[in-house]
C-alpha atoms as a PDB file:
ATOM      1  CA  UNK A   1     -18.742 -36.990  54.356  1.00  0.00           C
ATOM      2  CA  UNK A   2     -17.990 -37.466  50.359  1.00  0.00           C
ATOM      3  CA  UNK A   3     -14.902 -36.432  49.230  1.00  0.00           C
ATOM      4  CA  UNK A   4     -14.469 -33.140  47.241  1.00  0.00           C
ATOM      5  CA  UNK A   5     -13.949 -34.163  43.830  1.00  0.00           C
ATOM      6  CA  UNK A   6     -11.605 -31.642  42.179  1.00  0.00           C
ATOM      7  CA  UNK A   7     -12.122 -31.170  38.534  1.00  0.00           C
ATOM      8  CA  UNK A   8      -8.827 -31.507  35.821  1.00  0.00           C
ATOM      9  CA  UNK A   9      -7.398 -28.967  34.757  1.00  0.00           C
ATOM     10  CA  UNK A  10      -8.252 -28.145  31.142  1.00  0.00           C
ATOM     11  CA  UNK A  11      -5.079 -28.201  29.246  1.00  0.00           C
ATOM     12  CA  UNK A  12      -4.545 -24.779  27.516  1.00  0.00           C
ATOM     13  CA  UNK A  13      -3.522 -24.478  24.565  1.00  0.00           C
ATOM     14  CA  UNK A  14       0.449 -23.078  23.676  1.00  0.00           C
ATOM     15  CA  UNK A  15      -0.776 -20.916  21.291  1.00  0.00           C
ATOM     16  CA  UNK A  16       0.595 -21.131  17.542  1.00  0.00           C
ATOM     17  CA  UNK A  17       4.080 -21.201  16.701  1.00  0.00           C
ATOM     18  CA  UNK A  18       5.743 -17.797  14.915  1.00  0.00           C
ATOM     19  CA  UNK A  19       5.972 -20.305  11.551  1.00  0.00           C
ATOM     20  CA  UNK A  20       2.515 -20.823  11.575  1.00  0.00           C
ATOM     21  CA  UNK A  21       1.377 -17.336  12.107  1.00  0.00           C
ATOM     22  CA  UNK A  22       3.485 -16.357   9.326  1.00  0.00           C
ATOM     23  CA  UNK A  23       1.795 -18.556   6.950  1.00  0.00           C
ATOM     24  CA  UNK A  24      -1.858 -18.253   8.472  1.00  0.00           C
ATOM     25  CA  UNK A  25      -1.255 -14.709   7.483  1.00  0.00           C
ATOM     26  CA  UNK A  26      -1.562 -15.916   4.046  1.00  0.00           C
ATOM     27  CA  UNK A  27      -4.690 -18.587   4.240  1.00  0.00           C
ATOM     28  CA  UNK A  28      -6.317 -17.377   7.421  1.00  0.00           C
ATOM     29  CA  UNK A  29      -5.380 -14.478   9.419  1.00  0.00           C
ATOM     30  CA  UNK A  30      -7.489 -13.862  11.846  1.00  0.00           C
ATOM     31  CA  UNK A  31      -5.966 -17.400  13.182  1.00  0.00           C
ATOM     32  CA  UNK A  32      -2.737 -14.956  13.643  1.00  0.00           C
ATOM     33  CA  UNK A  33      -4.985 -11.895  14.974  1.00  0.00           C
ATOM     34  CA  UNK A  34      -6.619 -14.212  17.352  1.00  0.00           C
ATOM     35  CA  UNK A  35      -3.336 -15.362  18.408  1.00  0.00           C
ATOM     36  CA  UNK A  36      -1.695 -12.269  19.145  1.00  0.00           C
ATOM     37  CA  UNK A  37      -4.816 -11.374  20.915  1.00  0.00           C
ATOM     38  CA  UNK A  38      -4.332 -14.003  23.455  1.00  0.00           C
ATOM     39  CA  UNK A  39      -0.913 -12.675  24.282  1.00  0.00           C
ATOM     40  CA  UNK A  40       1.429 -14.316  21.880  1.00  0.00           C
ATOM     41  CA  UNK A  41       3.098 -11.196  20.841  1.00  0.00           C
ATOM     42  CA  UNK A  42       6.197 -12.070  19.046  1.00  0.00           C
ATOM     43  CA  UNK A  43       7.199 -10.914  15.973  1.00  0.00           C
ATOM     44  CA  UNK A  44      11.172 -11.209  15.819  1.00  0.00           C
ATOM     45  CA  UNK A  45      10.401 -13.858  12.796  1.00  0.00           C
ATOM     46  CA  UNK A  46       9.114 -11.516  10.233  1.00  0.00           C
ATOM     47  CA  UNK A  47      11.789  -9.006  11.003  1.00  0.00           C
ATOM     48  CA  UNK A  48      14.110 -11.736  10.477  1.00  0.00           C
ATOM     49  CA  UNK A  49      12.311 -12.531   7.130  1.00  0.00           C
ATOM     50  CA  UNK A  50      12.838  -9.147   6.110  1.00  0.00           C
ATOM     51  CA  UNK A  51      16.486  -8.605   6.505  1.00  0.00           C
ATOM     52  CA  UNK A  52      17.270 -12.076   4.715  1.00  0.00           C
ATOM     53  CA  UNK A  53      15.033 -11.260   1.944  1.00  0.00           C
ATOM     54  CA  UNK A  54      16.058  -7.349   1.950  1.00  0.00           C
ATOM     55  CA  UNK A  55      19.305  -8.644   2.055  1.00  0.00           C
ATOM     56  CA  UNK A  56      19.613 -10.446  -0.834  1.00  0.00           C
ATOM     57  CA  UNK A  57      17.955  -7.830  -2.701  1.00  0.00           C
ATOM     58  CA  UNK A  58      20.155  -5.310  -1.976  1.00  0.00           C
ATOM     59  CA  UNK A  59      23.466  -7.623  -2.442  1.00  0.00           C
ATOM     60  CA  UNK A  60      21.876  -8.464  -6.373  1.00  0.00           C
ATOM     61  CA  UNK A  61      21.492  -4.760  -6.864  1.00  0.00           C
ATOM     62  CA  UNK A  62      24.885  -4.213  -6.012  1.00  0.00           C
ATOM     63  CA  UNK A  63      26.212  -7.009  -8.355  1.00  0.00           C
ATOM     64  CA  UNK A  64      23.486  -6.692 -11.709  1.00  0.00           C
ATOM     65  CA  UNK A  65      22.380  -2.840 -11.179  1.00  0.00           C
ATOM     66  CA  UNK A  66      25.022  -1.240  -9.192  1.00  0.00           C
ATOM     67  CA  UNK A  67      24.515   1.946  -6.845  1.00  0.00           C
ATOM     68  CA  UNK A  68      25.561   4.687  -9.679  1.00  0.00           C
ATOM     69  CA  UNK A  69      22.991   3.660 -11.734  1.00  0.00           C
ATOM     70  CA  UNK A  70      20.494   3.549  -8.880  1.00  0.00           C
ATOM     71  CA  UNK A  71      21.477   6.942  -8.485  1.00  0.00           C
ATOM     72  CA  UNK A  72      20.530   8.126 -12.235  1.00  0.00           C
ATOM     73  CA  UNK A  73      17.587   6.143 -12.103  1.00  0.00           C
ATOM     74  CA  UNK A  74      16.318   8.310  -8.947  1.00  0.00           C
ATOM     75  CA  UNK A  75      17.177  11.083 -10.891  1.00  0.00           C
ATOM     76  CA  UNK A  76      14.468  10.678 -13.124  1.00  0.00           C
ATOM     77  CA  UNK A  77      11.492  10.781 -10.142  1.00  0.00           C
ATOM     78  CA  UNK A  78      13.513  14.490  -8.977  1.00  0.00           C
ATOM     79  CA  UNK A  79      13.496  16.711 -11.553  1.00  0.00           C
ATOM     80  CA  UNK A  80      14.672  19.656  -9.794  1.00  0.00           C
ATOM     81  CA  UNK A  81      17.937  17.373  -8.437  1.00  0.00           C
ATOM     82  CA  UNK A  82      18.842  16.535 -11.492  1.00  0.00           C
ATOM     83  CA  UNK A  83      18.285  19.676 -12.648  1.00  0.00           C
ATOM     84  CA  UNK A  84      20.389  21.335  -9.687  1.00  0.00           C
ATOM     85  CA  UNK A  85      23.223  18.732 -10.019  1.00  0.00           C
ATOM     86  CA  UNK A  86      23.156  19.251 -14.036  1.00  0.00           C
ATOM     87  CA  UNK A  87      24.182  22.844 -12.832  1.00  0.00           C
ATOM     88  CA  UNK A  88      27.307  21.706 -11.076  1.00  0.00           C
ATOM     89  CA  UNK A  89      31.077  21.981 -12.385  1.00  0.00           C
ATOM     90  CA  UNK A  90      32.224  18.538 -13.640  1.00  0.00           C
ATOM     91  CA  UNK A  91      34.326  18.126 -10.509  1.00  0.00           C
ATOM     92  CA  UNK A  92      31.722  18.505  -8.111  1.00  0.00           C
ATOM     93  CA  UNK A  93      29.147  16.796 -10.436  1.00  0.00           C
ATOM     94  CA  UNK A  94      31.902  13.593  -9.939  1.00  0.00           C
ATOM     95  CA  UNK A  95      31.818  13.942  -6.641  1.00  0.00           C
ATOM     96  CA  UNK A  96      28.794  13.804  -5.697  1.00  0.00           C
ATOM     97  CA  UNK A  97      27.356  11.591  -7.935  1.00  0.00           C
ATOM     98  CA  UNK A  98      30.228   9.316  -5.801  1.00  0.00           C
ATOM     99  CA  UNK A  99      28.752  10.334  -1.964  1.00  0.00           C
ATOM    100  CA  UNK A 100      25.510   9.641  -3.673  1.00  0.00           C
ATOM    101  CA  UNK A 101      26.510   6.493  -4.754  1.00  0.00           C
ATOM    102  CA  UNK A 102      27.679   4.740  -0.945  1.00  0.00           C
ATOM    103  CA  UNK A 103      24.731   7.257   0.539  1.00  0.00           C
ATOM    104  CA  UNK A 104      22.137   4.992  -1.467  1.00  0.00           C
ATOM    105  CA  UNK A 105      24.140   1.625  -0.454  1.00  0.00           C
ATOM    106  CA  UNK A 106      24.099   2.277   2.983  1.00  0.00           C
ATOM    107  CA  UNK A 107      20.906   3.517   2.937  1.00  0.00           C
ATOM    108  CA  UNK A 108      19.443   0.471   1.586  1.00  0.00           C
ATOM    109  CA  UNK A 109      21.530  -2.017   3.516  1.00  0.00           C
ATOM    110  CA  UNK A 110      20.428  -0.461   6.709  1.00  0.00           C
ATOM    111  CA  UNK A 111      16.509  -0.365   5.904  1.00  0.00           C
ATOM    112  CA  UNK A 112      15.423  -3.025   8.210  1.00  0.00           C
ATOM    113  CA  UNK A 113      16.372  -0.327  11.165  1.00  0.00           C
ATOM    114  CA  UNK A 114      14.231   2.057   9.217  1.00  0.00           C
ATOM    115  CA  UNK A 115      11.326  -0.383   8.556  1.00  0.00           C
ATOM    116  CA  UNK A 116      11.815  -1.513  12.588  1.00  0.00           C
ATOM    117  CA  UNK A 117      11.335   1.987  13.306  1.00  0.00           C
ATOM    118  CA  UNK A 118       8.321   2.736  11.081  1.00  0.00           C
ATOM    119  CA  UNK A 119       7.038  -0.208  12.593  1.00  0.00           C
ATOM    120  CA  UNK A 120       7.319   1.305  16.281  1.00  0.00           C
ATOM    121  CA  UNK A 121       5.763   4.847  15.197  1.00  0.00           C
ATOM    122  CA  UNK A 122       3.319   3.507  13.591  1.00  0.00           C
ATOM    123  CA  UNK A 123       2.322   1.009  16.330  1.00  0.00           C
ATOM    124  CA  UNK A 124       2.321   3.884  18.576  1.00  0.00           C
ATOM    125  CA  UNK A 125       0.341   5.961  16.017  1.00  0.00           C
ATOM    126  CA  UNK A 126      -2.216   3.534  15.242  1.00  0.00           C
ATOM    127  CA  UNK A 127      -2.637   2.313  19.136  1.00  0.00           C
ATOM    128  CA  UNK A 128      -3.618   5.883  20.208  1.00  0.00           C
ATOM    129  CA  UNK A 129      -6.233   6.477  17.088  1.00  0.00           C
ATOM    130  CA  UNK A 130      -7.528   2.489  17.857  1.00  0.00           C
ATOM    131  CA  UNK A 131      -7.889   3.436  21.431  1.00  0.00           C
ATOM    132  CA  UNK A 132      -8.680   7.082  21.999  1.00  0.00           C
ATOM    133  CA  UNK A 133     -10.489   7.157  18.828  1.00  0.00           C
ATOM    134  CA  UNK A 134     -12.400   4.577  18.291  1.00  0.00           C
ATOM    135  CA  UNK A 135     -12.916   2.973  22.168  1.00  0.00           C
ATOM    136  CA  UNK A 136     -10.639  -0.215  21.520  1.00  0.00           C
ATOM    137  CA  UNK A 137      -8.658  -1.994  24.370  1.00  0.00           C
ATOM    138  CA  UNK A 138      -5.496  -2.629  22.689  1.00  0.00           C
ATOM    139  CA  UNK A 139      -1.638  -2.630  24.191  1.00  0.00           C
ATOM    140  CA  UNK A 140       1.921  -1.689  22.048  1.00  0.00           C
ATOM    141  CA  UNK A 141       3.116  -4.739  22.407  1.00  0.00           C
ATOM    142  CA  UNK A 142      -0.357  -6.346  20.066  1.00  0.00           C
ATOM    143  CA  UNK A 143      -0.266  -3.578  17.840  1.00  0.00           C
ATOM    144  CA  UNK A 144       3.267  -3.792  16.852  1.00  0.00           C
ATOM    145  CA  UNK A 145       3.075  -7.736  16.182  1.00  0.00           C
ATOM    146  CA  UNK A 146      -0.186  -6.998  13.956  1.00  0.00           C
ATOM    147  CA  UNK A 147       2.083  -4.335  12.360  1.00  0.00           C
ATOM    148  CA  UNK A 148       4.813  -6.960  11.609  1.00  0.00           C
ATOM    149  CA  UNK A 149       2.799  -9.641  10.720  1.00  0.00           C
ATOM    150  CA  UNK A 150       0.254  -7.598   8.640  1.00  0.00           C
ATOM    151  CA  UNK A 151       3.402  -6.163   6.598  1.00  0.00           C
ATOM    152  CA  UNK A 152       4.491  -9.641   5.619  1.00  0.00           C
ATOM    153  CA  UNK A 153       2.871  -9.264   2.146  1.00  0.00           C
ATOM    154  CA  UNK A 154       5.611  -6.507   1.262  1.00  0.00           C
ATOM    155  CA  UNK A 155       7.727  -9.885   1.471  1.00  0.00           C
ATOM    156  CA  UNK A 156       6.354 -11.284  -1.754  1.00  0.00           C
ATOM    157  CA  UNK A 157       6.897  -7.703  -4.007  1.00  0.00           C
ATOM    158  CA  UNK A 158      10.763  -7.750  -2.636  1.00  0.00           C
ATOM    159  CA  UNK A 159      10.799 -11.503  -3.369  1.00  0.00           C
ATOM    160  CA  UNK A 160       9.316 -10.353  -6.907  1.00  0.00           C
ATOM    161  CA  UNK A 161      12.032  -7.495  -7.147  1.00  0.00           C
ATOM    162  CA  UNK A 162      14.701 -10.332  -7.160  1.00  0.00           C
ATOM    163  CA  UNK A 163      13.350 -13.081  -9.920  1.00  0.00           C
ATOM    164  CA  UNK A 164      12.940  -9.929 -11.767  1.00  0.00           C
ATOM    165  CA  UNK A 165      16.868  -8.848 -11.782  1.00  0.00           C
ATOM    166  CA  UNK A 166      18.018 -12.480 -11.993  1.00  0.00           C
ATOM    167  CA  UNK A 167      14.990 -12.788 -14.900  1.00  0.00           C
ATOM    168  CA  UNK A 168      16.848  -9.977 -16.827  1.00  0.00           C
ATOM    169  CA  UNK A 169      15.117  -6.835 -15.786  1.00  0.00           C
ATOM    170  CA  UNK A 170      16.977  -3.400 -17.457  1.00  0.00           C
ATOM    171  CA  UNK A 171      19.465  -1.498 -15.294  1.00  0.00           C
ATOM    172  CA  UNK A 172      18.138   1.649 -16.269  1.00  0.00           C
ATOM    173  CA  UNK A 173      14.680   0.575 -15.049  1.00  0.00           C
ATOM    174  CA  UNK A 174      15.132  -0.582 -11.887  1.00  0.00           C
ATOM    175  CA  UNK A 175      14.253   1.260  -8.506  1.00  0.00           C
ATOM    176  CA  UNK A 176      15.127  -0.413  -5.095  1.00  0.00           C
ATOM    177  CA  UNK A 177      11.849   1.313  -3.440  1.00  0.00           C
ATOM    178  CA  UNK A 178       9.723   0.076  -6.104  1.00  0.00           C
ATOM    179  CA  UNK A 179      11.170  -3.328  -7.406  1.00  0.00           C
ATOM    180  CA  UNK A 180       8.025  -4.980  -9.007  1.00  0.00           C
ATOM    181  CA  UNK A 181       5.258  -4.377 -10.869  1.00  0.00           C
ATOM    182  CA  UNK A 182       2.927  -4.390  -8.090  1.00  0.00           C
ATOM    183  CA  UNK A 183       1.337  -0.394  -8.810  1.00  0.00           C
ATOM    184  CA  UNK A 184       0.724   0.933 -12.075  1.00  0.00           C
ATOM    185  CA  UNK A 185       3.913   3.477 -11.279  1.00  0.00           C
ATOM    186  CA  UNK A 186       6.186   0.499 -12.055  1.00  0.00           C
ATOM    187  CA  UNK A 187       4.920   0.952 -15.362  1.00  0.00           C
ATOM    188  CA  UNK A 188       4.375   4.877 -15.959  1.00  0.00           C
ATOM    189  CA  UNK A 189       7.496   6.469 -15.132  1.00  0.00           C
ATOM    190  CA  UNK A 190       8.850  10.232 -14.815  1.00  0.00           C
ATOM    191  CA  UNK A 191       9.480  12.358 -17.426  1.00  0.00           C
ATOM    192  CA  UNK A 192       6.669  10.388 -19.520  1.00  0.00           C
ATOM    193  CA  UNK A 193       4.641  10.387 -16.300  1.00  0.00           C
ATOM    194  CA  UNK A 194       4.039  13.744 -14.323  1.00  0.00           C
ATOM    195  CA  UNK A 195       5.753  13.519 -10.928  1.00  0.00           C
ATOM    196  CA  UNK A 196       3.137  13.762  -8.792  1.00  0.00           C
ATOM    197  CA  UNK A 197       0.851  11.617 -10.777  1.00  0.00           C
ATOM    198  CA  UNK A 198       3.540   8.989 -10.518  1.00  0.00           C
ATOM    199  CA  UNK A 199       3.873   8.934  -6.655  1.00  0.00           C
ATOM    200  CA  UNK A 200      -0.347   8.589  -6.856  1.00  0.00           C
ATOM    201  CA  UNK A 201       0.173   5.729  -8.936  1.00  0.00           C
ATOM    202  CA  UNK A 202       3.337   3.748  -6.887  1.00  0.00           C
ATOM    203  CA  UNK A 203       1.305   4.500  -3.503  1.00  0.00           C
ATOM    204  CA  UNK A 204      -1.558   2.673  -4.940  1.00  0.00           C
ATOM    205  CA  UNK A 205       0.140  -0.879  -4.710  1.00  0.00           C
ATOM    206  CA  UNK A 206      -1.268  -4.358  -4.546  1.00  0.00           C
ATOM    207  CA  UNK A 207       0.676  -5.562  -2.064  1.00  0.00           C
ATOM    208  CA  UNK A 208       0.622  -2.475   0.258  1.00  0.00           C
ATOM    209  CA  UNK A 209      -3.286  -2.508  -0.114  1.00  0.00           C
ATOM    210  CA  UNK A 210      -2.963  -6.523   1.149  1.00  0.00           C
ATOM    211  CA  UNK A 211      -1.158  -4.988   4.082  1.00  0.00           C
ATOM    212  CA  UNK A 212      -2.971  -1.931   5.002  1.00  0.00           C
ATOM    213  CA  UNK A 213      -6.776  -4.444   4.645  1.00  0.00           C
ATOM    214  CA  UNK A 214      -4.710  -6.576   7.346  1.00  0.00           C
ATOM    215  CA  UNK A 215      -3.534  -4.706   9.503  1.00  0.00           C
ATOM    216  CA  UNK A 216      -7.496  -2.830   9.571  1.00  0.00           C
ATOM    217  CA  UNK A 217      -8.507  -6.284  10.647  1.00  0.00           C
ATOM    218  CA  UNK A 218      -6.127  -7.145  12.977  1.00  0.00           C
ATOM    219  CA  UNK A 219      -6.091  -4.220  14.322  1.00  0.00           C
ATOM    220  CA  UNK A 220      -9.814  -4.245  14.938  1.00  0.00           C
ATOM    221  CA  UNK A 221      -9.324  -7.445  16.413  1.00  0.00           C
ATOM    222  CA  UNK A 222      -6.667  -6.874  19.584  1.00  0.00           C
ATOM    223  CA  UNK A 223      -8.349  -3.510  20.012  1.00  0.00           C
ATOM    224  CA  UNK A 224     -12.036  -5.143  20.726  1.00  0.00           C
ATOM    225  CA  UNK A 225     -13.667  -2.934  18.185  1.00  0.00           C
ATOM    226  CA  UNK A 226     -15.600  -3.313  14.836  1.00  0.00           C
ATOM    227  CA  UNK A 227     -13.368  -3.885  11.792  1.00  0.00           C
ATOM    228  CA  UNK A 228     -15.468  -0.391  10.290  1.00  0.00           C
ATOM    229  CA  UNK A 229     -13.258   1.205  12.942  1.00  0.00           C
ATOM    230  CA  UNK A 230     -10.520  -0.445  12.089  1.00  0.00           C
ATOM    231  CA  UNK A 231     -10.450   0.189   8.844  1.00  0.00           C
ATOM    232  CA  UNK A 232     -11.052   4.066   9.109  1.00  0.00           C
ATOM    233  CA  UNK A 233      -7.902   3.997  11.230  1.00  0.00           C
ATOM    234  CA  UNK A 234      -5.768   2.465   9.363  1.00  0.00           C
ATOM    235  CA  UNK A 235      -7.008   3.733   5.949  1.00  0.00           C
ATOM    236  CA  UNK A 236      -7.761   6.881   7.395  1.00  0.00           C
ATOM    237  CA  UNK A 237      -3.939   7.675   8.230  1.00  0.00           C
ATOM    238  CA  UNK A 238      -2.652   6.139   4.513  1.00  0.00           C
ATOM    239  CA  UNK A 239      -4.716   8.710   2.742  1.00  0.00           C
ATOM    240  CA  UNK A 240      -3.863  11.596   4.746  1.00  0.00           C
ATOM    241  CA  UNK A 241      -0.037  10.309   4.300  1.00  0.00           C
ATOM    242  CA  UNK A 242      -0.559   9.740   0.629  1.00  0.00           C
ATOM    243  CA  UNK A 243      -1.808  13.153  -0.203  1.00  0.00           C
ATOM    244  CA  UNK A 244       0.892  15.138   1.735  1.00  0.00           C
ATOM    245  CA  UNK A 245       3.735  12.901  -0.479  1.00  0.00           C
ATOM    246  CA  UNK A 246       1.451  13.991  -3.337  1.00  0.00           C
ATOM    247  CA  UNK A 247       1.317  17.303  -2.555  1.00  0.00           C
ATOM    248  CA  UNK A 248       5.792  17.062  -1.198  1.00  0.00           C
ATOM    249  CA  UNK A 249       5.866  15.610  -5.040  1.00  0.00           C
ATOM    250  CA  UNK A 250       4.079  18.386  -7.188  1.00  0.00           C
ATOM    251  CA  UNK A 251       5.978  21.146  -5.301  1.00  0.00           C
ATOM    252  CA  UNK A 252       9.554  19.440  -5.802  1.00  0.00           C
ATOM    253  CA  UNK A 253       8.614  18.608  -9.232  1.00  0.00           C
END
């Protein structure tokens, strides 16, 4: 009798590292949606990203725009708050505009728990229309990396928001939820700019839009599905979401 010959083992491969899905994200993504799709889920690098570079956004606001003027600058997008708070007796008027003040610090220092969060909903969100919806296979666990990785492109407009201070951008201009001139509402602002025309025209951003066509196509791609379908999930849910702020905006304004 011959002896059985027993074939090697092809050598698989380890899959890419979290660096070099964060940068494929950039030149070729679907070498990070692939990835993720053969069970290399992790995303605790981009969330990293984010807090450094939220961070150090935050910390230069503090220092070159301070949280009293982010205050008044909000002001100017809620008409009817500045309008109720103009109505106030000096005293209180102080006061609050002091609670508003540490509100808006702590608010902002603590938004990587808030984007962690939107991440998870809309994971959750997005896996039920992918799945239910549309027929895809997906799991949480590839949805919320494509969510993570997908959003990296928000990186670059906070990254923008910061050589902008540092390059001498105006106090009185600045907003921390819209710190570059990604979206034509950077450029039109309230009172010159109706209210609800000028949440239409910040929603509309470059570097959203860069997320939202990436996370279609990843999605698409853990789910098993066409990227049509992917797509009209994702894009779908933005416009519904975008027209209720809308809508929130012209009835507060």
């Amino acid at each position: 009798m011959s002896e059985l010959e027993i074939p090697a083992a092809v050598p698989q491969s380890a899959g890419l590292s979290q660096w070099q899905r964060v940068s494929n994200i950039f030149t070729a993504p679907s070498k990070t949606f692939n990835d993720i799709k053969a069970g290399n889920r992790s995303w605790w690098l981009p969330f990293i990203l984010f807090v450094v570079v939220g961070t150090a956004l935050c910390a230069t606001v503090t220092v070159k725009v301070g949280w009293h003027q982010v205050v008044e600058n909000g002001l100017r997008v809620s008409p009817k708050a500045a309008e109720a708070i103009e109505k106030m007796p000096p005293e209180q008027r102080q006061m609050n505009a002091k609670i508003s003040a540490i509100s808006q610090e702590v608010v902002w220092f603590l938004a990587p728990v808030g984007v962690l969060l939107l991440n998870l909903i809309a994971a959750g969100v997005l896996l039920g229309t992918i799945n239910f919806g549309f027929g895809g296979k997906a799991n949480f666990r590839q949805v919320l990396a494509v969510s993570w990785y997908a959003g990296l492109p928000g990186l670059l407009k906070l990254l923008l928001g910061l050589v902008g201070l540092f390059a001498g951008v105006e106090a009185e201009s600045f907003l921390p939820g819209n710190a570059a001139g990604t979206n034509l509402g950077y450029f039109f602002l309230p009172p010159e700019t109706p209210v609800y025309l000028w949440t239409l025209l910040t929603a509309v951003d470059i570097t959203f839009l860069w997320t939202l066509v990436l996370f279609s196509k990843g999605l698409a791609k853990v789910a098993g599905v066409k990227d049509s379908s992917g797509y009209a999930a994702v894009f779908g849910w933005w416009i519904l979401l975008t027209l209720i702020q809308v809508g929130i905006a012209s009835a507060m304004s």
